[in-house]
Protein backbone atom coordinates (compact mmCIF):
# COMPACT_ATOMS: atom_id res chain seq x y z
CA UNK A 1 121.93 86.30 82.96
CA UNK A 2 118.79 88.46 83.87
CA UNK A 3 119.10 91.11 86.48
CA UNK A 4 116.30 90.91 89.59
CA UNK A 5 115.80 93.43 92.07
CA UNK A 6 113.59 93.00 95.00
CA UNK A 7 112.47 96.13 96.99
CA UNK A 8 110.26 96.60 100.41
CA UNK A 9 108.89 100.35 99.17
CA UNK A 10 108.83 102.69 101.68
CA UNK A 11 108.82 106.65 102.32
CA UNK A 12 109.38 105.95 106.34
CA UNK A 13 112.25 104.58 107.08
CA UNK A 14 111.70 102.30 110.29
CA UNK A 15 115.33 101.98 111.73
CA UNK A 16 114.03 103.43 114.94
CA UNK A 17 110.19 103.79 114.34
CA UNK A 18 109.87 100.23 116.11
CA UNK A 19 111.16 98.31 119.53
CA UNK A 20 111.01 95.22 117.78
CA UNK A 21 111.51 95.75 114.07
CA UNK A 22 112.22 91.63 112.71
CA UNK A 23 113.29 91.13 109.39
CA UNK A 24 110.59 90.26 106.34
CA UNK A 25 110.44 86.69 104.45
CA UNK A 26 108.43 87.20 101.94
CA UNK A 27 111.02 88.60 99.05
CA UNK A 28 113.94 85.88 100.76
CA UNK A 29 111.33 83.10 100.00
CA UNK A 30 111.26 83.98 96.37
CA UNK A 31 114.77 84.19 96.35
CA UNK A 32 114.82 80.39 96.67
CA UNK A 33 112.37 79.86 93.91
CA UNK A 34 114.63 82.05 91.76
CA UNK A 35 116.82 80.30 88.94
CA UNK A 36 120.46 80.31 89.27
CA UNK A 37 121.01 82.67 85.96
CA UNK A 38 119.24 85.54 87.56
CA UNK A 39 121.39 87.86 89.12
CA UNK A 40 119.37 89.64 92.31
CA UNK A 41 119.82 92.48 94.29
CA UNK A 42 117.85 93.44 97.35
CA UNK A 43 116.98 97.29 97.90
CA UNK A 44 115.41 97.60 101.45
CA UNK A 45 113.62 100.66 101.58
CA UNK A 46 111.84 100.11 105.35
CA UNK A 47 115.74 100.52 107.10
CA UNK A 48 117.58 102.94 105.20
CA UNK A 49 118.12 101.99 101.77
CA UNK A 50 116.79 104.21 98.53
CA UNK A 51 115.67 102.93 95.19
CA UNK A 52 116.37 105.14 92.29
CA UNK A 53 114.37 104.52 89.58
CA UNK A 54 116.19 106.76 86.67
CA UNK A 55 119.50 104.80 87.40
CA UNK A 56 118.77 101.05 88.37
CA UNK A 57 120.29 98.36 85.91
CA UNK A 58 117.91 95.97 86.25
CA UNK A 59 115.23 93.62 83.75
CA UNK A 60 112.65 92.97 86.76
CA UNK A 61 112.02 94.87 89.81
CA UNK A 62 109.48 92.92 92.05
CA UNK A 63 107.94 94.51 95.17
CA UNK A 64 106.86 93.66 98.10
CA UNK A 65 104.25 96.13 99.83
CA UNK A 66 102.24 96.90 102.61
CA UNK A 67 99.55 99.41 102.17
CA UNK A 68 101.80 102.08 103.63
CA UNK A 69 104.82 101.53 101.00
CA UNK A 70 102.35 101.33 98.01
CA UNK A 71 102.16 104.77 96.87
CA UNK A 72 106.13 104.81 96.59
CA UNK A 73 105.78 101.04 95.08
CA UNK A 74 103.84 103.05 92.83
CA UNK A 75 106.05 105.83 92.13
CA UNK A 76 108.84 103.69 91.49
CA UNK A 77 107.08 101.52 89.20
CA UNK A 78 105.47 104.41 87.00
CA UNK A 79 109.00 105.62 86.14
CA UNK A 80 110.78 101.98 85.75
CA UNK A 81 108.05 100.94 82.99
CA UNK A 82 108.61 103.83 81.47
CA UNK A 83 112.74 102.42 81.28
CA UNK A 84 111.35 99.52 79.51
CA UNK A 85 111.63 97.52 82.74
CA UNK A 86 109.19 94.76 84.17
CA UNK A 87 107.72 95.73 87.71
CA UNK A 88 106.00 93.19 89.68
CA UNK A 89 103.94 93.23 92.79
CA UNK A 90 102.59 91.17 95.89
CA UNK A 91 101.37 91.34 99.19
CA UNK A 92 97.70 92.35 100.68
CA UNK A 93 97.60 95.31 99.39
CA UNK A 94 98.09 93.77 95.95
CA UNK A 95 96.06 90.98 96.58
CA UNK A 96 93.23 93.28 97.87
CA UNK A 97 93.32 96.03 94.88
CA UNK A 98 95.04 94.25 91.92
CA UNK A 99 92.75 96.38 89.30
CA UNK A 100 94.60 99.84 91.59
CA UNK A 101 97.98 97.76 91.24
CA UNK A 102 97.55 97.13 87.70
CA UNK A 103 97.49 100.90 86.33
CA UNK A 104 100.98 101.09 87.65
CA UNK A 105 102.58 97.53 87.34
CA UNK A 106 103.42 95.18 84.48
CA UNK A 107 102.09 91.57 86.81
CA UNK A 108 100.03 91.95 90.12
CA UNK A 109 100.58 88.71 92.01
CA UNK A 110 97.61 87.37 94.39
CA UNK A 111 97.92 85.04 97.12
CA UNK A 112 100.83 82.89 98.00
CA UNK A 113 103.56 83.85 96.45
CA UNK A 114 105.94 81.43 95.38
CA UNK A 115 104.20 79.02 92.58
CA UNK A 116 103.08 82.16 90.65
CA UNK A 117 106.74 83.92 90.98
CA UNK A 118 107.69 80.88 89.38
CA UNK A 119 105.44 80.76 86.70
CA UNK A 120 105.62 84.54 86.11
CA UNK A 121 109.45 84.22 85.46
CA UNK A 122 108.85 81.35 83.10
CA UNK A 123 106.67 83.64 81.29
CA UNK A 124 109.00 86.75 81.08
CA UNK A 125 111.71 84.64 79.42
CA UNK A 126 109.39 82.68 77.01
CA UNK A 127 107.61 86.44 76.41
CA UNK A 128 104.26 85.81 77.49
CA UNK A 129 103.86 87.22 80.88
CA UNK A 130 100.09 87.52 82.30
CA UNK A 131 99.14 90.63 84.00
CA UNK A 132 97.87 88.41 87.08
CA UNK A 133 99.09 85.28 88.67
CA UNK A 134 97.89 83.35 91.84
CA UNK A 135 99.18 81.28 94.25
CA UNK A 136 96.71 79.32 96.40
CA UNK A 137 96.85 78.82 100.09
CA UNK A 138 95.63 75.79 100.96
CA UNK A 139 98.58 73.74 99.51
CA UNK A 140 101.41 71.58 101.02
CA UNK A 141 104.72 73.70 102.00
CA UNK A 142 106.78 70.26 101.45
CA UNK A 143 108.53 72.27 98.57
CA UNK A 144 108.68 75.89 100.04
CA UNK A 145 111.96 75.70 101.41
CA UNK A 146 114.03 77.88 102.97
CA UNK A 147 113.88 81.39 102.84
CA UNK A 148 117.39 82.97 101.19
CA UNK A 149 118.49 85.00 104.05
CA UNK A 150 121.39 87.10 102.16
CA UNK A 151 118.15 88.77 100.98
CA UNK A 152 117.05 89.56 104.32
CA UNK A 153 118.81 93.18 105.54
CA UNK A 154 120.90 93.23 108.10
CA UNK A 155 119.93 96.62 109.78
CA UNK A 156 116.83 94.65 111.38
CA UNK A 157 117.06 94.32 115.25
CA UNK A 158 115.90 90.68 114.80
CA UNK A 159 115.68 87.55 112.65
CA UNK A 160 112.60 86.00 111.85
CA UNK A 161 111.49 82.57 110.71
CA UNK A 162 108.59 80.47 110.04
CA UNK A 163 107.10 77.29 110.98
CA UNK A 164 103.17 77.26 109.40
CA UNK A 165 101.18 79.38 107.13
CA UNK A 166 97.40 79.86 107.04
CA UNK A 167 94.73 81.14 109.80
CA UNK A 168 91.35 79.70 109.18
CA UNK A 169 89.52 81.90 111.53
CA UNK A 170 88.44 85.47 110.22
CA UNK A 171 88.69 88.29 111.99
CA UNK A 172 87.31 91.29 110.23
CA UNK A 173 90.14 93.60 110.76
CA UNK A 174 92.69 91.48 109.82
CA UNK A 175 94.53 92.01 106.55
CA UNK A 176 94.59 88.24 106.12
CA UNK A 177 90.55 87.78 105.17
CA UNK A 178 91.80 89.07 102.05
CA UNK A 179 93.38 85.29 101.06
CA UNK A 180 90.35 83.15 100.00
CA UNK A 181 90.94 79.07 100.78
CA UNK A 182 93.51 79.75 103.83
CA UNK A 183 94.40 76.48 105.16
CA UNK A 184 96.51 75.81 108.24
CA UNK A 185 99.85 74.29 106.91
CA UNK A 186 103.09 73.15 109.13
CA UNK A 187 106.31 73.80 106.66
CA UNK A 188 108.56 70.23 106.65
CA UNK A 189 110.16 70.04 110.35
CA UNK A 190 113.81 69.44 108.53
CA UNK A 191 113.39 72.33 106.62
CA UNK A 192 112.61 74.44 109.79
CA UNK A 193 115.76 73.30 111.67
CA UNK A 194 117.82 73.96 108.90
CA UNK A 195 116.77 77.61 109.11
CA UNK A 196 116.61 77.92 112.91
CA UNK A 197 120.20 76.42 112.77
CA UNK A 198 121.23 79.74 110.52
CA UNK A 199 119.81 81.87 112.90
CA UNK A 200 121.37 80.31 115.92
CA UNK A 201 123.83 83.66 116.70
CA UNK A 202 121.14 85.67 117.41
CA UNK A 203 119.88 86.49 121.07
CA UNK A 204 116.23 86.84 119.82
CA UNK A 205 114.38 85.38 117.02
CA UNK A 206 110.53 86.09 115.95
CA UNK A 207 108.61 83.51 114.69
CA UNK A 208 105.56 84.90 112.48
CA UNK A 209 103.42 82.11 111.93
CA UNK A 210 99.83 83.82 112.24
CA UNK A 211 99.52 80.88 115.22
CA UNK A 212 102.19 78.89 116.04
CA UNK A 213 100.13 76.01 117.68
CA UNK A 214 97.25 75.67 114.91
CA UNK A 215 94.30 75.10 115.80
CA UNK A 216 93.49 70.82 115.90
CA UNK A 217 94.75 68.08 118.49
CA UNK A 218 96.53 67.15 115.15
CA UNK A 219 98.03 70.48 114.72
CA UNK A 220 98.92 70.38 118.45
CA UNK A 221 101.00 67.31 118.16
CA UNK A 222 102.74 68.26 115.09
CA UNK A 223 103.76 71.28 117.34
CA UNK A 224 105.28 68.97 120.09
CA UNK A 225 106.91 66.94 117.56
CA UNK A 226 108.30 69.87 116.41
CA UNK A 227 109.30 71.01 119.91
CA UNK A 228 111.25 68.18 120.70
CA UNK A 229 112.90 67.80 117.95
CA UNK A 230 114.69 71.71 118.30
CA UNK A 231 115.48 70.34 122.34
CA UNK A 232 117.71 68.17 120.80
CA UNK A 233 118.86 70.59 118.60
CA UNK A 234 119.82 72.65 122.15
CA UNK A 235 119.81 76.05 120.13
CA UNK A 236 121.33 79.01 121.78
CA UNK A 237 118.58 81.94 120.65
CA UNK A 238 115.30 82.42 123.04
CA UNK A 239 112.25 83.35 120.34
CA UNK A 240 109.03 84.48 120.56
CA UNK A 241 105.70 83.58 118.52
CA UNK A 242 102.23 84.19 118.33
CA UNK A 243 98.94 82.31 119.45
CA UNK A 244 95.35 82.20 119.84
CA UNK A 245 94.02 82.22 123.21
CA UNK A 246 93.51 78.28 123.40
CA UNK A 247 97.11 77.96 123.95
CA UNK A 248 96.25 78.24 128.08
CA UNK A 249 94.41 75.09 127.30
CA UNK A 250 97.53 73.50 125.98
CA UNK A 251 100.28 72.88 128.98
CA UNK A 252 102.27 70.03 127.74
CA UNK A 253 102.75 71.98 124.65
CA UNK A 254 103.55 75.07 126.42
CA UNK A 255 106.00 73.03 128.58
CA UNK A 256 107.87 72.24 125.76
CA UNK A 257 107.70 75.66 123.68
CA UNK A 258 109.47 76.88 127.25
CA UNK A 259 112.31 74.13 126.89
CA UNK A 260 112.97 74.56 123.45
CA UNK A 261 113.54 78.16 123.66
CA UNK A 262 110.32 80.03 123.52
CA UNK A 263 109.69 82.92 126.35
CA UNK A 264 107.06 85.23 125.06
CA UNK A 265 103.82 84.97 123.11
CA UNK A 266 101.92 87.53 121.11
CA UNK A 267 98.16 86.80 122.37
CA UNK A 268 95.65 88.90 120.34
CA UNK A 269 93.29 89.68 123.27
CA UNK A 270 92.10 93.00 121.36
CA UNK A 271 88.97 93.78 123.21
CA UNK A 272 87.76 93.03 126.69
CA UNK A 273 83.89 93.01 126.71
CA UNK A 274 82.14 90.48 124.38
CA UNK A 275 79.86 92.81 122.39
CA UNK A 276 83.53 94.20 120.62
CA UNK A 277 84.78 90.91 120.19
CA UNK A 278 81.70 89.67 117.98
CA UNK A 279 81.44 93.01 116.40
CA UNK A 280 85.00 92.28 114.88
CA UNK A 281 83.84 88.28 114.67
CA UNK A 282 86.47 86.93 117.51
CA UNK A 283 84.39 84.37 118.71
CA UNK A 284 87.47 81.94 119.64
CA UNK A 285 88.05 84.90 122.63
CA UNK A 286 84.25 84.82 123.57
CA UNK A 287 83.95 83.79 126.97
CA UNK A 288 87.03 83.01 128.37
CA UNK A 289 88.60 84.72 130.78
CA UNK A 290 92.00 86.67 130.29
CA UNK A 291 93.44 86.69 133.49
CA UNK A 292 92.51 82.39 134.02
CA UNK A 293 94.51 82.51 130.23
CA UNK A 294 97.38 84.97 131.82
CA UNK A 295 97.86 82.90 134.87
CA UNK A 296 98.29 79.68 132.82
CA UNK A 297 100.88 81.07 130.69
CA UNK A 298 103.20 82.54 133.63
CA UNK A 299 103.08 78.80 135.45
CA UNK A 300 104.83 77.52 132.07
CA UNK A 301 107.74 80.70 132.52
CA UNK A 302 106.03 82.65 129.32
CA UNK A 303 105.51 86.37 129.18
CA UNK A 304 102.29 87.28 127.38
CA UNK A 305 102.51 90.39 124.80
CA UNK A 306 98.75 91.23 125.22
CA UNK A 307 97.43 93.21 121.75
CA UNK A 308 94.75 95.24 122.20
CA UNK A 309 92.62 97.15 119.37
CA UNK A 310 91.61 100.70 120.70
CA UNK A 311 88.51 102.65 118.87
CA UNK A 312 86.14 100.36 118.28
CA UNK A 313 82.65 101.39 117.65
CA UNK A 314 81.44 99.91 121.00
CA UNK A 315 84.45 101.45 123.02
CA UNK A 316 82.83 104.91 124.41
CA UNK A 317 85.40 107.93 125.01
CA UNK A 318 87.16 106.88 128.23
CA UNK A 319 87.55 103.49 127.52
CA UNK A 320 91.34 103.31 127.72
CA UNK A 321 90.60 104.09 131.52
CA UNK A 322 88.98 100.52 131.97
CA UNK A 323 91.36 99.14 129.00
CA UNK A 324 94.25 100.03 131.67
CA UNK A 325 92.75 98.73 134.96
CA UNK A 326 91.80 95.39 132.64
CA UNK A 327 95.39 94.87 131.57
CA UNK A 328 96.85 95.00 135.38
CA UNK A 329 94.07 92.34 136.63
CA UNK A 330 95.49 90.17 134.18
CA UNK A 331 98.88 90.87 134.55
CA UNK A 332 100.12 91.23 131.42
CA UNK A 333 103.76 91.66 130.86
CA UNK A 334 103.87 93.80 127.67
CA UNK A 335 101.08 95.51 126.08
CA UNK A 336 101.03 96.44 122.38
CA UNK A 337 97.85 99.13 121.45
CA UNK A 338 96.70 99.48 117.93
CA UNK A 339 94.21 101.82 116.48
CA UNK A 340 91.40 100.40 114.58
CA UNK A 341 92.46 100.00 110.84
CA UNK A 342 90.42 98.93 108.35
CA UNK A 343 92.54 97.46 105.52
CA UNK A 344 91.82 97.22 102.04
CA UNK A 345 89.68 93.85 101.03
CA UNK A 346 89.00 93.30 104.39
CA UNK A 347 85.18 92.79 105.90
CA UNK A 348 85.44 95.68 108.58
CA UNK A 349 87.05 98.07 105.58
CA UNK A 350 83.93 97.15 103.00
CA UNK A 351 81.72 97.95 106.33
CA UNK A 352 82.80 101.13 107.38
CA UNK A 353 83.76 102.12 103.45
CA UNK A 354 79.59 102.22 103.04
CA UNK A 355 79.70 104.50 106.07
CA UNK A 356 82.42 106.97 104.27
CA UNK A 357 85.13 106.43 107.45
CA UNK A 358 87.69 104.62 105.82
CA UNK A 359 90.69 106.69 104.26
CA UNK A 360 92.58 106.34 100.71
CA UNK A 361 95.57 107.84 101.59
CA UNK A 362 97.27 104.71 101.82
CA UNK A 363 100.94 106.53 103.03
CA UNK A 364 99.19 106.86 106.35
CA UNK A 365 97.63 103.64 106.57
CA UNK A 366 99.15 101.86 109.73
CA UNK A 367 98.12 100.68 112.56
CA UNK A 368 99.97 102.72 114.80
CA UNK A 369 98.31 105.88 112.80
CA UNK A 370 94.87 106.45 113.43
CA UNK A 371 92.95 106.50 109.94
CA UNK A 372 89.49 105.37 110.52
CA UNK A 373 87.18 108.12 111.39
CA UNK A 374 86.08 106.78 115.01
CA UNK A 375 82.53 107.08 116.40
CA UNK A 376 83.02 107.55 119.82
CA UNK A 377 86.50 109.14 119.50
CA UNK A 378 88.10 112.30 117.48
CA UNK A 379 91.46 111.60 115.88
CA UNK A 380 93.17 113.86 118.68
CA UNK A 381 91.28 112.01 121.48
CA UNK A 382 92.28 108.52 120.30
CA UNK A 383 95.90 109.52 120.24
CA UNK A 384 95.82 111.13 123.64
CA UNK A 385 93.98 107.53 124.49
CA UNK A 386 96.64 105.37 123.47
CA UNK A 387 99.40 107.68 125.06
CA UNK A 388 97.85 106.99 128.43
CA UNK A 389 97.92 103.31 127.96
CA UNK A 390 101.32 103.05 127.12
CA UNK A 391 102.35 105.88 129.56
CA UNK A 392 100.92 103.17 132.37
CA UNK A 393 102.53 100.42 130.90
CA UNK A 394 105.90 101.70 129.93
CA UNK A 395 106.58 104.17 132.97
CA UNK A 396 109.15 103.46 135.02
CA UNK A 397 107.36 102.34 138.17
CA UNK A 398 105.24 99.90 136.38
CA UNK A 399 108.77 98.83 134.18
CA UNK A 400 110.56 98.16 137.46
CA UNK A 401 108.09 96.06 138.66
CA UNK A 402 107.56 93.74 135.97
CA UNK A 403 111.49 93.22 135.84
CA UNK A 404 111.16 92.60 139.35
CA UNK A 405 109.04 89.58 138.37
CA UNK A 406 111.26 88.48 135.72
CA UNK A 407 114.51 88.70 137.92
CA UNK A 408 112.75 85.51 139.78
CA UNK A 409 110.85 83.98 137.15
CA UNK A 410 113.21 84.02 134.01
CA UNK A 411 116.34 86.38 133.67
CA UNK A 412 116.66 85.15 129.89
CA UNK A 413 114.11 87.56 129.11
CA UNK A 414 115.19 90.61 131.12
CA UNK A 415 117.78 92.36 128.54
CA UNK A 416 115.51 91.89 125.57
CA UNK A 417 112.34 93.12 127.65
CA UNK A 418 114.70 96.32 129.41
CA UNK A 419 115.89 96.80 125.46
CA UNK A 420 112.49 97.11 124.12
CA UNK A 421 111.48 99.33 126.78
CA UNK A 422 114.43 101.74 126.14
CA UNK A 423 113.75 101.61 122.56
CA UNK A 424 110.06 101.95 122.91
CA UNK A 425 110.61 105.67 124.59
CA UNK A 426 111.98 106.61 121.17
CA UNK A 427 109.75 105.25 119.02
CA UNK A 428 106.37 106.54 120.39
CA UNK A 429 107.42 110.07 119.68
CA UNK A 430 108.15 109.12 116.39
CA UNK A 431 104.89 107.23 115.79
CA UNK A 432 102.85 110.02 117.93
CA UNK A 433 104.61 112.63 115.55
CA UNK A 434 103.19 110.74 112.63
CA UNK A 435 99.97 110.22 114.35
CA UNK A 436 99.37 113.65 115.01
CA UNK A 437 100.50 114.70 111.23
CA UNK A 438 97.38 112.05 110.25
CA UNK A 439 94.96 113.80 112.00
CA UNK A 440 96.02 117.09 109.99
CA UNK A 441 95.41 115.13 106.86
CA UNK A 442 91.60 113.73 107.87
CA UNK A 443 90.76 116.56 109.88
């Protein structure tokens, strides 16, 4: 019997740094593609938990970071190996830096993570582990299974699940560019009803597919299959997903996502004039317009989570004052603001890297923690920028209203919108506090 642990690194603990903080699948997912004579322990470091390296019993520790747990990944690791034990990482960061990874780990593992877990562990016990492994993503999910969910922590708010991997489109900023070959892919329907049906107890679930709807007329009707199939099922949870803006062009799909469950979708709107949206190479959102794709989503009962991306190089100082009066023509229901971050690996990072206004201190590297060095904006400024947005959107005039709408349109939604709202009053100050502490560090 071999002794696993699996650890989200973390120095911020993000109990209450977050309204909607969901539960992660990556490390659960490998727990299924784990043989039976390995004994594994989960240490969650994002919600409370602490993993001490000079005491752990363990053979392997594998990690699972995001840019802003890698320096403790790091930490941890550095003093493990030195206890004769294996440390293993994966994620983007990983993916993006492996030669950074490998000074401090044993195995960096690229890409999809499953295929090379399980090659990496039939390596350890036969003594001839690589230092890299990778695991493609453009291959069929018919054997992915279900994620292990006593390997999810329960101090989450909400359980998440997942329908489809892969996003062919590439939008400079995001962290995903860094996966070559990324190929739309539905998981098995079976396999996703078996997991919804462990989630049922929950009010609220999050489903992370990068889009839930794909991106084909194929794709489309594998989502309606899909659909009707969880009807039947007549789950009790409501869930929310993500999509690209073609979903407004999509009704009997949307029709469906409303009577199987769904009542809010993540649209990644992230710039309202065209010039920003081809700097950052989101040409799906290029001429469309948001409130025509707003309007379509409320007739099908939805609420729309509009993301927005504030500081881009086109976006003069004062923008946030049009950014606001563009969010109310639309109507959105929720508004989520992000800071420009340029991730490791990504094309907007290697662009404004040659420009020397990317950071390496990777602790602060979030996007709710400005980090690039802004052209039309100083670090103070931006924050300021973003306070007023959300100051609009989350004060209690404009709060009232919007569950004035909902009180008519869908009182499903209502408690889990007034809960994020109450939550989200907390949770600025503790992001602005960070925030703030960032622009000590690249003033």
């Amino acid at each position: 019997m071999y002794k696993l642990i699996f650890c989200y690194p973390s120095y911020d603990k993000e109990n209450e740094g977050t309204e909607m903080l969901y539960g992660p699948l990556p490390l659960a997912y490998l727990a299924t593609h784990t043989p039976d004579h390995y004994e594994i322990t989960l240490i969650d470091e994002y919600v409370g938990e602490d993993l001490d390296p000079n005491t752990v019993e363990a053979d392997i520790v594998a990690f699972s970071s995001l840019s802003s747990g890698i320096n403790r990944a790091y930490e941890l690791a550095s003093v493990l190996r030195q206890r004769g034990i294996t440390c293993v990482v994966g994620g983007a960061h990983a993916t993006a830096m492996p030669e950074e990874a490998l000074q401090y780990f044993d195995v960096v593992i690229k890409g999809e993570g499953e295929t090379p877990w399980k090659e990496f562990l039939a390596d350890f016990e036969q003594e001839t582990v690589q230092p890299t492994y990778y695991g493609k993503m453009n291959v069929s999910l018919d054997m992915l299974g279900k994620p292990d969910r006593k390997y999810i922590h329960s101090n989450y708010h909400y359980p998440s699940l997942m329908t489809s991997r892969g996003c062919p489109f590439h939008c400079s900023f995001c962290y995903l560019t860094v996966y070559k070959n990324r190929k739309y892919r539905p998981i098995p329907h079976e396999t996703v009803l078996e997991d919804m049906k462990s989630v049922n107890a929950s009010q609220l679930v999050i489903v992370t597919d990068e889009n839930f709807i794909g991106y084909t007329e194929k794709n489309y009707q594998d989502r309606k299959d899909l659909l009707l199939k969880m009807i039947d099922c007549k789950f009790d949870f409501i869930w929310g997903c993500q999509a690209s803006t073609n979903i407004a062009d999509q009704p009997e799909l949307m029709e469906l996502m409303y009577k199987a469950g769904c009542r809010g979708v993540f649209v990644g709107f992230e710039a309202n004039d065209e010039e920003a949206l081809k700097s950052v190479n989101k040409k799906h959102n290029l001429n469309v317009d948001y409130k025509d794709i707003v309007k379509k989503i409320h007739k099908q009962k939805l609420a729309v989570v509009a993301s927005t991306i504030l500081g881009m190089d086109n976006q003069s100082n004062g923008y946030h004052r049009h950014l606001i009066a563009e969010l109310k023509r639309i109507k959105a229901d929720y508004v989520r603001v992000f800071y420009m971050t340029a991730w490791p690996g990504t094309p907007l990072y290697k662009e404004l890297e040659k420009e020397n206004r990317v950071t390496n201190d990777w602790n602060s590297l979030r996007k709710d923690i400005p980090t690039t060095k802004f052209k039309n904006y100083t670090h103070e400024e931006v924050i300021e920028a973003r306070k007023a947005i959300l100051g609009y959107f989350f004060g209690t005039r404009h709060i009232i209203k919007t569950s004035f709408i909902w009180l008519f349109r869908d009182t499903s939604l209502l408690g889990v919108f007034i809960k994020m709202w109450w939550r989200n009053k907390k949770s600025e100050r503790i992001r602005n506090k960070r925030a703030y502490k960032s622009t000590i560090i690249n003033s």
